[in-house]
Structure formats: C-alpha cells, structure tokens
Protein backbone atom coordinates (compact mmCIF):
# COMPACT_ATOMS: atom_id res chain seq x y z
CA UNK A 1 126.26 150.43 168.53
CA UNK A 2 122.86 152.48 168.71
CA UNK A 3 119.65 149.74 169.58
CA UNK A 4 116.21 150.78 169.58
CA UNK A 5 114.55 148.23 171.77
CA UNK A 6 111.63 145.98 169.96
CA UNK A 7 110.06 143.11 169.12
CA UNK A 8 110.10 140.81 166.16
CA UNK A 9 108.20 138.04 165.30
CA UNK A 10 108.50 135.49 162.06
CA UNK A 11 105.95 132.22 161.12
CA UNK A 12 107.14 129.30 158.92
CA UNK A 13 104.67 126.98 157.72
CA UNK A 14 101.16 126.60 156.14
CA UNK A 15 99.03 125.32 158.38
CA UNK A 16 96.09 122.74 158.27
CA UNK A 17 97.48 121.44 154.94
CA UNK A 18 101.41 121.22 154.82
CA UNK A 19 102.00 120.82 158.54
CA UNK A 20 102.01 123.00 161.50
CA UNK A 21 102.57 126.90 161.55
CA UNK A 22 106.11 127.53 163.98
CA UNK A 23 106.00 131.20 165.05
CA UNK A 24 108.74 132.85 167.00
CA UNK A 25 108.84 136.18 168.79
CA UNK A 26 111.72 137.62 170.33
CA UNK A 27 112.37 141.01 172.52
CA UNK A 28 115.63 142.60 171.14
CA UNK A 29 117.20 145.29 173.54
CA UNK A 30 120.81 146.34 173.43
CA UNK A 31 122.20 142.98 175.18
CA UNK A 32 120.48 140.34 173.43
CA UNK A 33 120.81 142.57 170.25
CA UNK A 34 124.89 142.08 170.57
CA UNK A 35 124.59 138.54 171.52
CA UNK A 36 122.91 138.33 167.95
CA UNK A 37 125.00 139.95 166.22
CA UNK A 38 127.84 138.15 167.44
CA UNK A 39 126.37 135.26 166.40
CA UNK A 40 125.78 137.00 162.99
CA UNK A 41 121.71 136.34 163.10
CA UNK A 42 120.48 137.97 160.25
CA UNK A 43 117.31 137.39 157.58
CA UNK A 44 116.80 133.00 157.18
CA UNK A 45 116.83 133.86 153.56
CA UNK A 46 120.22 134.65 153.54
CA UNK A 47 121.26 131.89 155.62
CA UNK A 48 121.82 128.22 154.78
CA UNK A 49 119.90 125.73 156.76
CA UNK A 50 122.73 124.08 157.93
CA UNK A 51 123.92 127.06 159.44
CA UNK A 52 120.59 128.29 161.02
CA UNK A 53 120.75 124.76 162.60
CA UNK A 54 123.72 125.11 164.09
CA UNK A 55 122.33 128.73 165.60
CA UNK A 56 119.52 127.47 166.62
CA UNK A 57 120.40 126.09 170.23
CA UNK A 58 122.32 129.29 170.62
CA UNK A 59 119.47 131.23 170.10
CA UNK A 60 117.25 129.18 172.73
CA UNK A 61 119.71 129.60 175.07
CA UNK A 62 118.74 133.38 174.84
CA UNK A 63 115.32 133.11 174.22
CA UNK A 64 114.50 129.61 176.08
CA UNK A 65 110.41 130.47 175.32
CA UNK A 66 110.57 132.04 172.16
CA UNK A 67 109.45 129.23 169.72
CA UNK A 68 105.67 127.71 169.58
CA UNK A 69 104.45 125.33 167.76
CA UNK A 70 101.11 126.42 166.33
CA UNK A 71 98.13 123.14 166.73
CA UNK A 72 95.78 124.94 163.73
CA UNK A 73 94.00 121.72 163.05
CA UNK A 74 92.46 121.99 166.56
CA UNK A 75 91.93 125.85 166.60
CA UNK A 76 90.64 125.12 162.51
CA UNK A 77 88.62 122.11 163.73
CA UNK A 78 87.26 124.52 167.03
CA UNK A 79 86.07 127.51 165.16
CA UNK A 80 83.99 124.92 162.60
CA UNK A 81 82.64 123.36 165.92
CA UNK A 82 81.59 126.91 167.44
CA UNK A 83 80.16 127.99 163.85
CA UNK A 84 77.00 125.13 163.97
C-alpha cells in the first residue's frame, strides 16, 4: 500500500453558541496509516456514532494528543476585551 505522509485535521462544533468547537489533527505516515485502516477509519459521515465510539479509544491510543477542546467563549470574550 502506497502512503504519502500528511496531516489532517477535522472541527465539530459551533462555538460560543451551541457548545465548544473539538478539533483534531493527526500526522498520517505509512504505520499509523495501516493501523487506520485496519481499524477501517474512514469519513464520520459514513460512520454510525456508535461505531466511531467504539473507535475512539483506539484511535487515542495512537494519537494520545490529538484531540482539543476549543474554550471560544474565553478567546471570544478576550478579543472583545482587547478591542476597547
């Protein structure tokens, strides 16, 4: 199996509103890129949620650091702060 090494990143979320924004970014080389595919990773939109549950502590094993949890009220609330 061919891999071109890269990085991807995906957000979930809206923000100040609806909750926090959840970003993840992951480096993909040939390794992790057959431990994924083993796992059969592929687009969330074509995966239940059940499922991407149970691949979710899979996936942190690999990529312990990958997930943050984005605080937007504070960065919101510290750009209207710097702005007066």
């Amino acid at each position: 199996m061919a891999t071109i090494a890269r990085i991807g990143i995906d957000e979930s979320g809206k923000g100040d509103y609806l909750g926090p924004l959840v970003i993840a970014a992951i480096f993909v080389d040939a390794t992790t890129q057959a431990e994924l595919t083993l796992m059969n990773v592929r687009d969330s939109k074509k995966i239940s949620d059940g499922r991407i549950l149970d691949m979710a502590p899979d996936i942190r094993m690999i990529y312990p650091t990958a997930f943050s949890r984005s605080a937007l009220n504070d960065i919101t609330n510290s750009m209207r702060r710097s702005e007066t």
